[in-house]
N, C-alpha and C. Protein backbone atom coordinates (compact mmCIF):
# COMPACT_ATOMS: atom_id res chain seq x y z
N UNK A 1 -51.41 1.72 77.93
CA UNK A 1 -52.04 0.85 76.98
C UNK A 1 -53.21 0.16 77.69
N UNK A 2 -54.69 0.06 76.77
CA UNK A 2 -55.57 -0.86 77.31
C UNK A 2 -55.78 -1.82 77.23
N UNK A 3 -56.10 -2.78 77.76
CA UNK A 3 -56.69 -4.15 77.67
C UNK A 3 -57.08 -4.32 76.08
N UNK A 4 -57.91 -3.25 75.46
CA UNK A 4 -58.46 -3.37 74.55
C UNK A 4 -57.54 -2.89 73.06
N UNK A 5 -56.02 -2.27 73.36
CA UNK A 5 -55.37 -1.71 72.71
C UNK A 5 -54.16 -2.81 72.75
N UNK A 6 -54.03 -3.61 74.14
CA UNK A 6 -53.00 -5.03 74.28
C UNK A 6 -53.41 -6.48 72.45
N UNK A 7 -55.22 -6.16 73.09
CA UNK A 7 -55.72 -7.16 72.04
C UNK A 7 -55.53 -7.00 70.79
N UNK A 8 -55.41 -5.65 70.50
CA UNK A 8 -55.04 -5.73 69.25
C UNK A 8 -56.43 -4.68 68.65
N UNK A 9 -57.28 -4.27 69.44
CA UNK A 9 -58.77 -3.84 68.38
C UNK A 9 -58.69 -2.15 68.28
N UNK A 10 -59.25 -1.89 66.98
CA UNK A 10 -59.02 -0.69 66.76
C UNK A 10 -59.78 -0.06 67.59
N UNK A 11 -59.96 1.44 67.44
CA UNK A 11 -61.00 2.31 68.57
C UNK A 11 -62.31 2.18 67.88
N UNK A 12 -62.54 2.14 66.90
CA UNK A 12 -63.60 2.47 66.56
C UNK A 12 -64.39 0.70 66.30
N UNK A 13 -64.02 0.16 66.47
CA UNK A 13 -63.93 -1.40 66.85
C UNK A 13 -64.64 -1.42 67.85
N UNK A 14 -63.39 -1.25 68.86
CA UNK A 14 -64.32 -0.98 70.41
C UNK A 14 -65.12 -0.29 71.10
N UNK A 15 -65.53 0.72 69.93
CA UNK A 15 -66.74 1.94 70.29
C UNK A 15 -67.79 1.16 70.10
N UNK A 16 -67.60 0.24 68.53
CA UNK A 16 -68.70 -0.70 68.26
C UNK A 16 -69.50 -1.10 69.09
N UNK A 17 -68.58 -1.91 69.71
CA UNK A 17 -68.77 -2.85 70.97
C UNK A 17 -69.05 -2.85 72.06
N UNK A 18 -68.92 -1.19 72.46
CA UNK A 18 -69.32 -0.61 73.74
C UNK A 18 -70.70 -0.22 73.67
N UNK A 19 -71.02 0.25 72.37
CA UNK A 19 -72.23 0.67 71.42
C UNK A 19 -73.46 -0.17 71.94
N UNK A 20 -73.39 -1.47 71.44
CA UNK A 20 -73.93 -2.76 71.70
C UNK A 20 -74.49 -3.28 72.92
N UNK A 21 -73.30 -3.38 73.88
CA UNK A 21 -73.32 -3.79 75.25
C UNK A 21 -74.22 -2.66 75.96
N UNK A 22 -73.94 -1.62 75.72
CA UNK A 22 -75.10 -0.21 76.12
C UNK A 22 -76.09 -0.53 75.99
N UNK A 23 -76.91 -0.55 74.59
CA UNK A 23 -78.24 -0.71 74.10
C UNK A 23 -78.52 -2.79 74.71
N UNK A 24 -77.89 -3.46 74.72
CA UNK A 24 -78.47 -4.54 75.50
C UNK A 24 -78.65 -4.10 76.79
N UNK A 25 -77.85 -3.37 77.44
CA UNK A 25 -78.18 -2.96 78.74
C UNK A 25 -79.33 -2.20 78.96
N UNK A 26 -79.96 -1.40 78.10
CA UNK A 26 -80.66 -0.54 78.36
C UNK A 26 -82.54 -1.23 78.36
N UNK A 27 -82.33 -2.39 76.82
CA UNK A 27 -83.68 -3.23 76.07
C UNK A 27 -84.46 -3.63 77.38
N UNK A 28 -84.15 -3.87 78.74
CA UNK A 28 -85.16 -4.32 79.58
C UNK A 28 -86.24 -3.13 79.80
N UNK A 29 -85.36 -1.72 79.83
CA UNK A 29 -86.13 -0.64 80.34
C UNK A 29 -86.84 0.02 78.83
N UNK A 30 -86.36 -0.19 78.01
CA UNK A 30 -86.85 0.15 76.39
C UNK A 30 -87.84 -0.58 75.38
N UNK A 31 -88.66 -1.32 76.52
CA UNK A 31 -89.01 -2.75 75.47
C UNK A 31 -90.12 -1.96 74.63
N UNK A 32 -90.58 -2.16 73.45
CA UNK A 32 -91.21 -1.85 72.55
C UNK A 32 -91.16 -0.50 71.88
N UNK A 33 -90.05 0.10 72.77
CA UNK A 33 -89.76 1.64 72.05
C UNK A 33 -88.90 1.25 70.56
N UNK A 34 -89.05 2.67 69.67
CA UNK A 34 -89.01 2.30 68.50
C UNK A 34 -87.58 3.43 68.67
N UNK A 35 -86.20 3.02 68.20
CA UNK A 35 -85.48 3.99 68.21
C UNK A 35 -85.14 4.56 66.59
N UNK A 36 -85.21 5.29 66.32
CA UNK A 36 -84.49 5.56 64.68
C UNK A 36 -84.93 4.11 63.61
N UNK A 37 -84.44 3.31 63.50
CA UNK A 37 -85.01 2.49 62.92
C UNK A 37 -85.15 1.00 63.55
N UNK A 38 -84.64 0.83 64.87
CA UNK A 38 -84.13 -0.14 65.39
C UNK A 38 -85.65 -0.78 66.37
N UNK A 39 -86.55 -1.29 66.67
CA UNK A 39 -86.96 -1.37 67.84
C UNK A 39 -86.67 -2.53 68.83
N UNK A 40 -86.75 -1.70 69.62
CA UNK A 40 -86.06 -2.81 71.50
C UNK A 40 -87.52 -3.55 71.12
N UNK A 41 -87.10 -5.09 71.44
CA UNK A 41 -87.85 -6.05 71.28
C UNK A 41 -88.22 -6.46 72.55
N UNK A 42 -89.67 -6.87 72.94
CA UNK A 42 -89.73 -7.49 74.12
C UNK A 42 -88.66 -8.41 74.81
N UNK A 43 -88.49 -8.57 75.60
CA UNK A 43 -88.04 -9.72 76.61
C UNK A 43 -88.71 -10.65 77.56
N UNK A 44 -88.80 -11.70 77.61
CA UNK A 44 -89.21 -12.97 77.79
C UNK A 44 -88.61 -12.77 79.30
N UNK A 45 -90.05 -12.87 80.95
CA UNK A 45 -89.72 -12.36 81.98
C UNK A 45 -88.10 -13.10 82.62
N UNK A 46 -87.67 -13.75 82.29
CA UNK A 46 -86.48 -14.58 82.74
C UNK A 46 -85.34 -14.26 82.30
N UNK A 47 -85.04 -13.94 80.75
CA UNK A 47 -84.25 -13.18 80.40
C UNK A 47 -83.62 -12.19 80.67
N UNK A 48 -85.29 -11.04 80.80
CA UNK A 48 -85.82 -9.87 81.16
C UNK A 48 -84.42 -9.41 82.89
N UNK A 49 -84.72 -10.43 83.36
CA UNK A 49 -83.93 -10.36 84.64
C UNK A 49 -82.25 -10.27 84.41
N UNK A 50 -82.07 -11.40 83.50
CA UNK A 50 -80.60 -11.76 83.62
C UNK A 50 -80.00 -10.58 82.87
N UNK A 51 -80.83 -9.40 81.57
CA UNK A 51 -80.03 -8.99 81.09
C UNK A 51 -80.12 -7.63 82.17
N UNK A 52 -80.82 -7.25 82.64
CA UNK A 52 -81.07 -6.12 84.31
C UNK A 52 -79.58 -6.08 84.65
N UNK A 53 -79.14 -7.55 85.03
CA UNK A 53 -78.44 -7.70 86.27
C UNK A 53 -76.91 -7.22 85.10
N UNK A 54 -76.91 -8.74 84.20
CA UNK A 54 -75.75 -9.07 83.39
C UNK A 54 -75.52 -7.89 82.37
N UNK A 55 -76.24 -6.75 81.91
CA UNK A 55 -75.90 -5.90 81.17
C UNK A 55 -75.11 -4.51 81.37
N UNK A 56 -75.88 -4.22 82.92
CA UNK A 56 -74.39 -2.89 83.24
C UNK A 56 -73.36 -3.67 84.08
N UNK A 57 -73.03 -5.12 83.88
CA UNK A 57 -71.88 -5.35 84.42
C UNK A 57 -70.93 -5.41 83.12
N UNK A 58 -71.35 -5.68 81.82
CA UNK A 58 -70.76 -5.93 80.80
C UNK A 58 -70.17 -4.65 80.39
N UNK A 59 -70.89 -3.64 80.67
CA UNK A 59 -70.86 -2.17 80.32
C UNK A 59 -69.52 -1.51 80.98
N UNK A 60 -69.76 -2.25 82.34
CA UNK A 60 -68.84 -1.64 82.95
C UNK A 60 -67.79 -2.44 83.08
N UNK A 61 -67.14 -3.57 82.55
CA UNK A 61 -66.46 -4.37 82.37
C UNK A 61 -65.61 -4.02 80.97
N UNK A 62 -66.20 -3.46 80.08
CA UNK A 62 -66.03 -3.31 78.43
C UNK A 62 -65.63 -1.97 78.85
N UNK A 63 -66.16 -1.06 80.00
CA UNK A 63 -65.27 0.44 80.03
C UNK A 63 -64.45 0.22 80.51
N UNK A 64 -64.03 -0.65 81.72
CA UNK A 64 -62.50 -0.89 82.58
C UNK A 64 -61.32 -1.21 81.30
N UNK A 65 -62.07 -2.10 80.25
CA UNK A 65 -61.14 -2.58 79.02
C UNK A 65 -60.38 -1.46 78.72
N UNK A 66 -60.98 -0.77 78.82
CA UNK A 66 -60.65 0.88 77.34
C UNK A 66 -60.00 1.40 78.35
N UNK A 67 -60.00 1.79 79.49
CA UNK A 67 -58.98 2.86 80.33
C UNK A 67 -57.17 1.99 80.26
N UNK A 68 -56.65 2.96 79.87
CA UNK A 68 -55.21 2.59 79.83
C UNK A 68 -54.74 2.11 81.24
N UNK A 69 -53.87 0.87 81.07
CA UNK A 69 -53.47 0.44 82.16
C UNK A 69 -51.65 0.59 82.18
N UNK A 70 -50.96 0.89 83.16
CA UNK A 70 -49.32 1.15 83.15
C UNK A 70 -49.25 -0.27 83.23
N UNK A 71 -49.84 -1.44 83.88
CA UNK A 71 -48.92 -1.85 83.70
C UNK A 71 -48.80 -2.90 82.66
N UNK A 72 -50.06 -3.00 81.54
CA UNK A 72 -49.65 -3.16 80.00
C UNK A 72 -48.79 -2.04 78.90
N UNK A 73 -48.37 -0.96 79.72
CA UNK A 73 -47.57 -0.61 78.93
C UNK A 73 -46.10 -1.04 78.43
N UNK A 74 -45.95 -1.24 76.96
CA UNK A 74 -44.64 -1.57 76.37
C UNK A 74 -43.67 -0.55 77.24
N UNK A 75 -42.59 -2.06 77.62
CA UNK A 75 -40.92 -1.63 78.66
C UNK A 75 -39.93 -1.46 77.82
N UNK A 76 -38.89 -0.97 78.67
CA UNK A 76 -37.81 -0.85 78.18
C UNK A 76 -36.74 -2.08 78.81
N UNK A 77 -36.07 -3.03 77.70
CA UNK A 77 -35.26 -3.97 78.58
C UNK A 77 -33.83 -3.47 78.48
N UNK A 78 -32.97 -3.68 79.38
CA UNK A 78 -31.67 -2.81 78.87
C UNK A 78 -31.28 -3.64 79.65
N UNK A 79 -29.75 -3.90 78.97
CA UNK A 79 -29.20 -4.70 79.57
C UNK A 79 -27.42 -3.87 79.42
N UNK A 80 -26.48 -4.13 80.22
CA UNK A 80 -25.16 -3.59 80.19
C UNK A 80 -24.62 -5.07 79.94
N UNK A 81 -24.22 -4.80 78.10
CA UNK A 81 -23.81 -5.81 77.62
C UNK A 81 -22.23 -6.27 78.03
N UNK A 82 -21.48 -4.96 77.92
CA UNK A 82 -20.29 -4.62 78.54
C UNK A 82 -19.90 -3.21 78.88
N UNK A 83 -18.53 -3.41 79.88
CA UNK A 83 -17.89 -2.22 79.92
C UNK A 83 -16.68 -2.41 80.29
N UNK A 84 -15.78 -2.32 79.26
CA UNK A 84 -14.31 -2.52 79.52
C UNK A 84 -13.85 -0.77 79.21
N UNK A 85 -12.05 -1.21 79.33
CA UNK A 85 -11.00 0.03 79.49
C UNK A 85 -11.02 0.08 77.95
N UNK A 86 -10.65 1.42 78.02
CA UNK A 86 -9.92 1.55 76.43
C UNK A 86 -8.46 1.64 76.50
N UNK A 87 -7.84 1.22 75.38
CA UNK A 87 -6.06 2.08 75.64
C UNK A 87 -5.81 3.23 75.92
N UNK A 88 -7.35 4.28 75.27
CA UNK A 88 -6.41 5.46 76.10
C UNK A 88 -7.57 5.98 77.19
N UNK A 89 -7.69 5.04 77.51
CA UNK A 89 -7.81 5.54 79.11
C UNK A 89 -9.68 6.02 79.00
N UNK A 90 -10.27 5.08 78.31
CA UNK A 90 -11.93 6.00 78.11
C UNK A 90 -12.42 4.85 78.61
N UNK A 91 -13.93 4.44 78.95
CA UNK A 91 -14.55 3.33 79.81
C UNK A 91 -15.46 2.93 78.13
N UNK A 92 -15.62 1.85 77.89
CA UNK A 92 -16.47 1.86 76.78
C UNK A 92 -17.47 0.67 77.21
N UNK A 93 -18.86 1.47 77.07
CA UNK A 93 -20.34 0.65 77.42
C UNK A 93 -20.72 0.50 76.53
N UNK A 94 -21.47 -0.78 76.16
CA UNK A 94 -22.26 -1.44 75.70
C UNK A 94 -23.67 -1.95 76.07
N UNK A 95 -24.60 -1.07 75.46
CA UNK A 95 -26.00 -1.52 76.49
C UNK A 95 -26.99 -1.53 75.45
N UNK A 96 -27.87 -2.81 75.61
CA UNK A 96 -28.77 -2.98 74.66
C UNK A 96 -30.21 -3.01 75.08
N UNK A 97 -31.29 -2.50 74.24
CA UNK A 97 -32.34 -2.57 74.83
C UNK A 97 -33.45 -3.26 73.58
N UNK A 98 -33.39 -4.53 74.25
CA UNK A 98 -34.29 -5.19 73.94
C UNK A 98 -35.91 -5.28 74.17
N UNK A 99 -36.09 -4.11 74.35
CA UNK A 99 -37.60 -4.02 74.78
C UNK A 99 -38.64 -3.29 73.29
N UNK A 100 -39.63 -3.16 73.88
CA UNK A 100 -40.29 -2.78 72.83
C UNK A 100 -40.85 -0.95 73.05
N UNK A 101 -39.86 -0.44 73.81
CA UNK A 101 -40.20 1.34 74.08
C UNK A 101 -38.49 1.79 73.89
N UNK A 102 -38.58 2.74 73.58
CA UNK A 102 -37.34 3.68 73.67
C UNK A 102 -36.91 3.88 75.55
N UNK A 103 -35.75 3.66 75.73
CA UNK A 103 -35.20 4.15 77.15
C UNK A 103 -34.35 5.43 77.08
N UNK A 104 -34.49 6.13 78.24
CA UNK A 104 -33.87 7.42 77.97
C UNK A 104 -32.67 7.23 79.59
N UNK A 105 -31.36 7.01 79.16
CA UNK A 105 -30.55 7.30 80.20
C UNK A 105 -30.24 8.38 80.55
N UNK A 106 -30.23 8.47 81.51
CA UNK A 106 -30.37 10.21 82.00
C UNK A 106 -29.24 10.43 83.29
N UNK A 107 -28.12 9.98 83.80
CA UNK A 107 -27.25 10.24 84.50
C UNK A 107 -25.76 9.03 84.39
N UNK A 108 -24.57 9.34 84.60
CA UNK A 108 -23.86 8.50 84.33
C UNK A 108 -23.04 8.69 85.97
N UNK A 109 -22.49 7.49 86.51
CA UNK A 109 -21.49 7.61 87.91
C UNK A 109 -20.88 7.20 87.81
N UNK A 110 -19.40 7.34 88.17
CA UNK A 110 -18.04 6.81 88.27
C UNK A 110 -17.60 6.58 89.76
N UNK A 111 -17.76 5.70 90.40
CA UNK A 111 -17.59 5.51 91.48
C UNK A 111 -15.79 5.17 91.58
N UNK A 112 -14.64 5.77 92.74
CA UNK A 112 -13.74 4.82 92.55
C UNK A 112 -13.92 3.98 93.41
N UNK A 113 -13.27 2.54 93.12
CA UNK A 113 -13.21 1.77 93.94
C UNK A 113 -11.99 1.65 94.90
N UNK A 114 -10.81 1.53 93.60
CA UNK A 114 -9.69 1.33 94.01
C UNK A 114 -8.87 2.61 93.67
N UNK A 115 -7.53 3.18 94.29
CA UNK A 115 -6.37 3.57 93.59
C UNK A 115 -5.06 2.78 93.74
N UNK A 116 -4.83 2.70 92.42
CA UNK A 116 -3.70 1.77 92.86
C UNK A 116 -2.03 2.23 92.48
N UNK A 117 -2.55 4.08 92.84
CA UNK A 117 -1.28 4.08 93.26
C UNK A 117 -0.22 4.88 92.00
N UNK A 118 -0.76 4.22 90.54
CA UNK A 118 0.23 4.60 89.41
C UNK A 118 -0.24 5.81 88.43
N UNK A 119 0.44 6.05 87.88
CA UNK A 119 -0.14 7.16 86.63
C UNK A 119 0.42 6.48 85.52
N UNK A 120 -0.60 6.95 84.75
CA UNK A 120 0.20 6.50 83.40
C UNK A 120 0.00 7.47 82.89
N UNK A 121 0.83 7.18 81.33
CA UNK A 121 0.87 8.60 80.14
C UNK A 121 -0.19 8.82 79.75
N UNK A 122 -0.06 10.31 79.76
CA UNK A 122 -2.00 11.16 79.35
C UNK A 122 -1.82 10.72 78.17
N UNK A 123 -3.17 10.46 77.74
CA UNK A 123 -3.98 10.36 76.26
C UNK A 123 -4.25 12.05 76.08
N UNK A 124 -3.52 13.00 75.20
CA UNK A 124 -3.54 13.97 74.31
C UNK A 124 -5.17 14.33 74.18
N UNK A 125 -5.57 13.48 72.59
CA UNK A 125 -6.54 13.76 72.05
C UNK A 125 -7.73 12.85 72.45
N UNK A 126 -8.64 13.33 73.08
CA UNK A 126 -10.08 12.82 73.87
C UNK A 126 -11.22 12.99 73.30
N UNK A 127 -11.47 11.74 72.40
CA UNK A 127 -12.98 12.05 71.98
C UNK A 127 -14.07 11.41 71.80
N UNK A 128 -14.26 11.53 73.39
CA UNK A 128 -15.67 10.18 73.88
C UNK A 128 -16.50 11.37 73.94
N UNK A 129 -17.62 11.26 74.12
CA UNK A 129 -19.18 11.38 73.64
C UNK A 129 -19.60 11.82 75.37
N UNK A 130 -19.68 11.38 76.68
CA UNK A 130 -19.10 12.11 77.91
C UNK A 130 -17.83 12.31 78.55
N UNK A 131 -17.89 13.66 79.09
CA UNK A 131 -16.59 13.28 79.98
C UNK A 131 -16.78 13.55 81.49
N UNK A 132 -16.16 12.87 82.24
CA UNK A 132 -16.61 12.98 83.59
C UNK A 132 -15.10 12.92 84.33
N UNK A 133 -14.44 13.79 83.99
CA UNK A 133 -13.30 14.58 85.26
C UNK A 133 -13.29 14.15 86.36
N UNK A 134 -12.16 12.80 86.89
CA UNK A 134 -11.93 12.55 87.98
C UNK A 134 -11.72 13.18 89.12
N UNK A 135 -10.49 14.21 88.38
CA UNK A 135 -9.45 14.67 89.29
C UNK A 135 -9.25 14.24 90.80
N UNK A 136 -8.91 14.44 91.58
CA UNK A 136 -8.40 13.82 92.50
C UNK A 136 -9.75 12.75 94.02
N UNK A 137 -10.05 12.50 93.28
CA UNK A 137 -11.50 11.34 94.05
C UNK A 137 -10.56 9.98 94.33
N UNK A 138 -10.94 10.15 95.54
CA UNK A 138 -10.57 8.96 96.08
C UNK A 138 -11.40 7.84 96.34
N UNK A 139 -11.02 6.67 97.10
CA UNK A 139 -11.92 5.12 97.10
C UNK A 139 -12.95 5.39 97.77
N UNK A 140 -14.01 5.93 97.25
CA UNK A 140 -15.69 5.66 97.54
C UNK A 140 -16.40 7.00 97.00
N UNK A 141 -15.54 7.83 96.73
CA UNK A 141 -16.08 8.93 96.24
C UNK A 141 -16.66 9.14 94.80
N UNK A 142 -18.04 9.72 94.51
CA UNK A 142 -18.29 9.78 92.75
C UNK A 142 -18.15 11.01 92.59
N UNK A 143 -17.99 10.93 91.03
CA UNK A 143 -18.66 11.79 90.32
C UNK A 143 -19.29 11.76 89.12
N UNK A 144 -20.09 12.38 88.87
CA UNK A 144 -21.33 12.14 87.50
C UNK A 144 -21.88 13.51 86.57
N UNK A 145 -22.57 12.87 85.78
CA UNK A 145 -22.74 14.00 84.63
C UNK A 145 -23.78 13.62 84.21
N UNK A 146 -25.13 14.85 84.20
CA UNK A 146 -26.43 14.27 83.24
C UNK A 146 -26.36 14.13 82.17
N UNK A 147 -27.31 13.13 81.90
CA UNK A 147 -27.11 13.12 80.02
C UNK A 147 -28.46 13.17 79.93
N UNK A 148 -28.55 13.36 78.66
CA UNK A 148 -29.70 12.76 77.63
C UNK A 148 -29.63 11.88 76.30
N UNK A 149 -29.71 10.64 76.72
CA UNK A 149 -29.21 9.59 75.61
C UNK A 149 -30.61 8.33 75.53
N UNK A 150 -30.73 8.84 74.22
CA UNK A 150 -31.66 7.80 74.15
C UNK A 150 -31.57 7.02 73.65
N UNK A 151 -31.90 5.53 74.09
CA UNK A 151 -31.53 3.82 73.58
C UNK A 151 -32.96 3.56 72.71
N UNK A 152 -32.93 3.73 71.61
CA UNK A 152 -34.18 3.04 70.91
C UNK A 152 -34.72 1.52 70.91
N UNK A 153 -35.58 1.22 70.92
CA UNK A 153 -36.14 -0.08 70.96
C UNK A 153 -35.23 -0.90 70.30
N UNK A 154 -35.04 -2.10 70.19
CA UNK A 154 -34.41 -3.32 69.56
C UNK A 154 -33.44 -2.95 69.15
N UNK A 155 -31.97 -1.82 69.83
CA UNK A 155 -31.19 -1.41 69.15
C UNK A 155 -29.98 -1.78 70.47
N UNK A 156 -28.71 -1.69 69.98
CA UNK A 156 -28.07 -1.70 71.03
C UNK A 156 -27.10 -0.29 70.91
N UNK A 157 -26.15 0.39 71.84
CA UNK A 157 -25.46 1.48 72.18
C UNK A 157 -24.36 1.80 72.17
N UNK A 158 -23.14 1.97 71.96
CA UNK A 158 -22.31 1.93 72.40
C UNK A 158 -21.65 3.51 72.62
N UNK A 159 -20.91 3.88 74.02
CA UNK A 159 -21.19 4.51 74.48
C UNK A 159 -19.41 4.81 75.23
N UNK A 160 -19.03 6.11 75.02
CA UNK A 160 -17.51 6.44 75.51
C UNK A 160 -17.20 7.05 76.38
N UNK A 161 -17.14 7.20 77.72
CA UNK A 161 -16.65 8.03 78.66
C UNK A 161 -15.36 8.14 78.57
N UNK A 162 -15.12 9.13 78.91
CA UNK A 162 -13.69 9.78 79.13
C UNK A 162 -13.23 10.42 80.79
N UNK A 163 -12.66 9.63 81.45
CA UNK A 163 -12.46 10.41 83.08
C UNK A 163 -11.70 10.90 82.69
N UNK A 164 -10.92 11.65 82.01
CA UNK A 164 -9.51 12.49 81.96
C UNK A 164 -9.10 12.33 83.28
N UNK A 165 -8.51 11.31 83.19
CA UNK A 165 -7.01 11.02 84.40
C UNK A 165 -6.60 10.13 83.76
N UNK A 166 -5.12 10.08 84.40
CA UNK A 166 -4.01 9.04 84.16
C UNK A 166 -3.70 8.38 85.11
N UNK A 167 -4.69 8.05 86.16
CA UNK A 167 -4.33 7.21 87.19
C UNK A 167 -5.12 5.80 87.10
N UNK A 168 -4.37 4.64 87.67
CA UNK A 168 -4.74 3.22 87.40
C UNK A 168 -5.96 3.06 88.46
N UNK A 169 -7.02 3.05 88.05
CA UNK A 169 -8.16 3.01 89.43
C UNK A 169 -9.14 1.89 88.70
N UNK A 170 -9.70 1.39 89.82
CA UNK A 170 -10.85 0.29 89.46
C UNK A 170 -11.94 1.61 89.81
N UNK A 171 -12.90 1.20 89.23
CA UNK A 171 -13.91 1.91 89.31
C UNK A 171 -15.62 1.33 89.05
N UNK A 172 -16.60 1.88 89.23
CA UNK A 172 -18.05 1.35 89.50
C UNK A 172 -18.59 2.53 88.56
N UNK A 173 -18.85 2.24 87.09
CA UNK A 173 -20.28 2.93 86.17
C UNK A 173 -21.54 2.33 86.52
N UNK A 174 -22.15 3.66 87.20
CA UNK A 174 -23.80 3.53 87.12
C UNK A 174 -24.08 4.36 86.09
N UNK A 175 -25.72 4.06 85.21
CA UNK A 175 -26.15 4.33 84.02
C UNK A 175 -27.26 4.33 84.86
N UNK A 176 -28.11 5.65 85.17
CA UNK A 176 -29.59 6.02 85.42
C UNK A 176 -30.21 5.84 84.35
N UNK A 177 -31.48 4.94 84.29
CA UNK A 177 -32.57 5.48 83.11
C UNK A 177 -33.96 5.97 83.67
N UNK A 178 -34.45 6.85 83.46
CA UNK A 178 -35.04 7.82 83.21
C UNK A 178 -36.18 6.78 83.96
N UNK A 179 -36.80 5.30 84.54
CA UNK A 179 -37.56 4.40 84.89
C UNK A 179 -37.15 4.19 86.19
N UNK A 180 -35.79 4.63 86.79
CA UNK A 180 -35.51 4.45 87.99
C UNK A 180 -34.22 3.42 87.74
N UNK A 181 -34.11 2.58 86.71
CA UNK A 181 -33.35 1.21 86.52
C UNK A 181 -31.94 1.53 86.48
N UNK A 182 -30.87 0.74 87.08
CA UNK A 182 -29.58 1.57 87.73
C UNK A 182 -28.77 0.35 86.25
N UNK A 183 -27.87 0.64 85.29
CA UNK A 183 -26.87 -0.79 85.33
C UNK A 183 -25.53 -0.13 85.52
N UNK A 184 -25.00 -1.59 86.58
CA UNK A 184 -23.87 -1.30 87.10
C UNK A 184 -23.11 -2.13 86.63
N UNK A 185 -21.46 -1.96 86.24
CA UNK A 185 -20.50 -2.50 85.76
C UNK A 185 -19.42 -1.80 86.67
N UNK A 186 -18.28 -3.24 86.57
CA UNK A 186 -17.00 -2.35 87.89
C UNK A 186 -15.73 -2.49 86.63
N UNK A 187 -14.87 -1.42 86.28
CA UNK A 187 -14.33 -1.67 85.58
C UNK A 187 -12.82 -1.21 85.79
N UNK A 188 -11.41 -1.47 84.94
CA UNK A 188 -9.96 -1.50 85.49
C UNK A 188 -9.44 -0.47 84.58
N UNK A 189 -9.16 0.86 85.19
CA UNK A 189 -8.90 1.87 84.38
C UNK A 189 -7.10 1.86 84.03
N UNK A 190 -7.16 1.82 83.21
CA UNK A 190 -5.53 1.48 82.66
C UNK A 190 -5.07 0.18 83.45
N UNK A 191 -4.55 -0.44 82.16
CA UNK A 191 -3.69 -2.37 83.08
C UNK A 191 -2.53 -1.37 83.53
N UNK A 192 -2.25 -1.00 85.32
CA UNK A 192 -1.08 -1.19 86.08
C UNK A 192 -0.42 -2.40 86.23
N UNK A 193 0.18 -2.20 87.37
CA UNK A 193 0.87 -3.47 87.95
C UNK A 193 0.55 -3.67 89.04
N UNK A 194 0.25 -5.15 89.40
CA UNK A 194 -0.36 -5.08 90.92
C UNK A 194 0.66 -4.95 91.88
């Protein structure tokens, strides 16, 4: 986005305007030429100077406007509203993005933290939206799964992993978005017993 696209002005607005600032730039070297219907009017020797100097700076000031700049471009805000256990055993995220661009999450991690040891009864029927297969990972080890999920502007997410295991583990979800931006939540996979 440009300076000139932040302000709010259309293109053909700011062609206007670039239009303008040109032909003042040019009237010192044009004086009494007759263009199409327009003629460059003398300049008064004092003027004559300031618009020399002050006119291809305007020119080139009014073109820096128009080149897109990153870092007026509309962000993505995302936030990991939550992430708790489910009863049967799925991680459920909540992430909202309050920004004014679409975010695209693009990797999910299950870090364990803890094992603590218990199993509980398998959950049968599994039907979260990823699944990311523990099987036997122990305390520091991940594993992950790409996605392609996109968070639309001013919307929030909600979002189901499934580790298919039945073991009581604390664990660490990272959520890659596609900007580099990591959100991390540590969460308690099935209530064991301590």
């Amino acid at each position: 986005m440009s300076i000139a696209q932040w302000l709010g002005l259309s293109p053909e607005f700011w062609t206007a305007i670039l239009l303008i600032a040109v032909c003042l730039a040019l009237a010192p070297y044009l004086e009494n030429m007759t263009i199409g219907a327009w003629v460059v009017p003398r300049l008064v020797p004092g003027k004559k100077r300031i618009v020399k100097i002050g006119g291809p700076l305007i020119v080139i000031v009014l073109i820096a406007a128009g080149v897109p700049l990153n870092a007026l471009r509309p962000k993505a805000r995302l936030e990991l509203l939550a992430a708790d256990a489910t009863d049967r055993g799925q991680i459920d995220v909540v992430i909202a993005n309050s920004g004014a661009t679409a975010a695209v999450l693009t990797r999910i991690e299950i870090e364990v933290l803890r094992d603590h040891g218990q199993l509980m009864r398998p959950v049968l029927d599994a039907s979260a939206t990823y699944r990311i297969p523990l099987g036997d990972a122990r305390a520091g080890q991940c594993r992950a799964a790409t996605i392609r999920h996109v968070v639309p502007p001013a919307t929030t997410e909600r979002i189901l992993i499934a580790l298919e295991t039945a073991r009581v583990l604390d664990v660490r979800v990272r959520i890659l978005v596609a900007d580099g931006v990591a959100l991390t939540g540590d969460v308690r996979l099935w209530q064991g017993r301590e």
